[in-house]
C-alpha atoms as a PDB file:
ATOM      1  CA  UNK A   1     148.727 110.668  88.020  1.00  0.00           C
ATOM      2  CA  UNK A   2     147.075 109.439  84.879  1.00  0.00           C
ATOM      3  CA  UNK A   3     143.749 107.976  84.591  1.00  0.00           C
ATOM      4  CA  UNK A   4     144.050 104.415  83.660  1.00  0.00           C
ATOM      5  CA  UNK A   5     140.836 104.607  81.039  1.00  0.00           C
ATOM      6  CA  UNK A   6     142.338 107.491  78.680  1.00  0.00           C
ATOM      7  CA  UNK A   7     145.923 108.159  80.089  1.00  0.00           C
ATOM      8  CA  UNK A   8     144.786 111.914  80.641  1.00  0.00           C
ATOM      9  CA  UNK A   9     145.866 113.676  83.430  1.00  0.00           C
ATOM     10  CA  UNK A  10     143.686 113.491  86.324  1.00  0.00           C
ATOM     11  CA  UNK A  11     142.465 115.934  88.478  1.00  0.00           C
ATOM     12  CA  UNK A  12     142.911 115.744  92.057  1.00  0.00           C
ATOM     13  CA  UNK A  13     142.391 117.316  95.724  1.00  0.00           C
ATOM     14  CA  UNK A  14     144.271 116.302  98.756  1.00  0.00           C
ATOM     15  CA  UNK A  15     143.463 116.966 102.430  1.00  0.00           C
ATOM     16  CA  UNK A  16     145.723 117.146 105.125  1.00  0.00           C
ATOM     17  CA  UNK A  17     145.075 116.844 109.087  1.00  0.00           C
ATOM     18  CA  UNK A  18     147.646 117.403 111.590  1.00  0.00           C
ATOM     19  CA  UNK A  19     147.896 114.422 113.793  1.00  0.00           C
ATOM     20  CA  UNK A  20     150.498 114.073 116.547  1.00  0.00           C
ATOM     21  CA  UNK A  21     152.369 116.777 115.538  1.00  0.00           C
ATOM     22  CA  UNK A  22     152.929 116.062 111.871  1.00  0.00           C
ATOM     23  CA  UNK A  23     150.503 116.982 108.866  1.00  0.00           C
ATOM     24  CA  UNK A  24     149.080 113.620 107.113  1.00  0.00           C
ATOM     25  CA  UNK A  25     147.633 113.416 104.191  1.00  0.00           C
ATOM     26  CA  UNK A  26     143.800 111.853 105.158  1.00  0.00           C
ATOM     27  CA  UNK A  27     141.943 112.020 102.147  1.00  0.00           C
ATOM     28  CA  UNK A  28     142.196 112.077  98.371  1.00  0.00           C
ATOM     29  CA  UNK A  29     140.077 112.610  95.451  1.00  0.00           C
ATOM     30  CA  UNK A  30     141.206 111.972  91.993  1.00  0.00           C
ATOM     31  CA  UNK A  31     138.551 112.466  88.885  1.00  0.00           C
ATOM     32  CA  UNK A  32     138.753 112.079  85.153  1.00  0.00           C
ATOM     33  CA  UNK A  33     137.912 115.481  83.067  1.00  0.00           C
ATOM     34  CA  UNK A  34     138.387 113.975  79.823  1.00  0.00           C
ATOM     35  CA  UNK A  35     136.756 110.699  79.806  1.00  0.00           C
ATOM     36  CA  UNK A  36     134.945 110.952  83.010  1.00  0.00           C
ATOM     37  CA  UNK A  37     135.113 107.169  83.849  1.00  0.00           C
ATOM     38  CA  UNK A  38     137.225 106.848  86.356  1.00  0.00           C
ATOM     39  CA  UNK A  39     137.135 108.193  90.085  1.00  0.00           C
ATOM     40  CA  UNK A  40     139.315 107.553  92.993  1.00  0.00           C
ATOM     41  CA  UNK A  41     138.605 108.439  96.484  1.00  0.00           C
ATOM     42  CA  UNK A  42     141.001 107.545  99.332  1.00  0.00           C
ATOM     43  CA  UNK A  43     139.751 108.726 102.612  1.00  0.00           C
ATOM     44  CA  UNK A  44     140.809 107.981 106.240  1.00  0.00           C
ATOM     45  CA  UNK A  45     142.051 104.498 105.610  1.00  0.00           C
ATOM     46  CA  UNK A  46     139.599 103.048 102.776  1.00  0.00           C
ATOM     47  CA  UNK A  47     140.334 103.324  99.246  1.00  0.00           C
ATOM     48  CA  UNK A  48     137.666 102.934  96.398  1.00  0.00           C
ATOM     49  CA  UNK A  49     137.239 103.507  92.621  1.00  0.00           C
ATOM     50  CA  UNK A  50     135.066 104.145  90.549  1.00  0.00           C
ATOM     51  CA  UNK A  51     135.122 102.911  87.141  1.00  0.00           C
ATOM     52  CA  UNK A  52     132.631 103.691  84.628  1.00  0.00           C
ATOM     53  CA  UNK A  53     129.227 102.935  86.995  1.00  0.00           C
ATOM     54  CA  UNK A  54     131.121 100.495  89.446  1.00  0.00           C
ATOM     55  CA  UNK A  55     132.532 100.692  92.145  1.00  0.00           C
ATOM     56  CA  UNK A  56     135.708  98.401  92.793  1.00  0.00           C
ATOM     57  CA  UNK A  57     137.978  98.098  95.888  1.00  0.00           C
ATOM     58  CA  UNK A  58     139.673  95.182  95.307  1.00  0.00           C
ATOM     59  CA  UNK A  59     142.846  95.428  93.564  1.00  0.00           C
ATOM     60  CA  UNK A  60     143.143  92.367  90.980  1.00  0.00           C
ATOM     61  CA  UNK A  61     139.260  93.020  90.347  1.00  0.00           C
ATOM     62  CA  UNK A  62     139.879  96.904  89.834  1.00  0.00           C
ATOM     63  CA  UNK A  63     142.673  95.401  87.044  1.00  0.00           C
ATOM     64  CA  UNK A  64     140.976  93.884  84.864  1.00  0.00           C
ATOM     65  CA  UNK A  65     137.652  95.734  85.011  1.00  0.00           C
ATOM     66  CA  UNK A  66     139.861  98.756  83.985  1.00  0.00           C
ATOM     67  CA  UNK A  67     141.249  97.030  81.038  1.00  0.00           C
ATOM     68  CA  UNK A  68     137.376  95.798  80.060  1.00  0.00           C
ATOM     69  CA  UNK A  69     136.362  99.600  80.019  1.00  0.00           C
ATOM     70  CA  UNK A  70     139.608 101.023  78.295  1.00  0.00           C
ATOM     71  CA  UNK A  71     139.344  98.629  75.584  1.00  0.00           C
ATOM     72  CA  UNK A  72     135.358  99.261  75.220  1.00  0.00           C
ATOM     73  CA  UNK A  73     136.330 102.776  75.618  1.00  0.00           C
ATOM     74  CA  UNK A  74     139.056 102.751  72.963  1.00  0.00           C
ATOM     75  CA  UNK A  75     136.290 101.076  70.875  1.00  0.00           C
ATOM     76  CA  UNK A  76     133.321 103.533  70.846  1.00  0.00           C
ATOM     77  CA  UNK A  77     131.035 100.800  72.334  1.00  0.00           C
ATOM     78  CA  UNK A  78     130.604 102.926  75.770  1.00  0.00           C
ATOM     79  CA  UNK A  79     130.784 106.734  76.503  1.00  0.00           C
ATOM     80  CA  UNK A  80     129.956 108.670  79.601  1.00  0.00           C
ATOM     81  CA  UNK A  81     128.845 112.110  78.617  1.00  0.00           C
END
């Protein structure tokens, strides 16, 4: 996966469970090394991100709030170091 802020890879764990027999996949964590704005955390069901210091969960919101940051981002107007 990329990270939608710089397009660097992102770095990610994923936990597994065995339930009824099969292994599922019941959490995920996804973080941005290079421009450390962007977070995703999927766990048991409920899916969140965090973008710069936000937290979304709705899709069409997490959208364009993403494109906001990239282009401020791509800009120089925000860093998070």
């Amino acid at each position: 996966m990329k990270c939608p802020i710089c397009n660097s890879e992102l770095e990610e764990e994923r936990y597994t469970e065995e339930i009824w027999g099969s292994f599922d996949t019941v959490e995920v964590h996804q973080k941005c090394n290079n421009c450390k704005m962007y977070e995703y955390e999927y766990v048991y069901g409920n899916r969140c991100r965090w973008i710069y210091k936000r937290m979304i969960c709705d899709e069409k919101q997490h959208k364009s709030y993403t494109s906001l940051i990239r282009l401020l981002w791509k800009l120089g107007v925000i860093t998070n170091e």
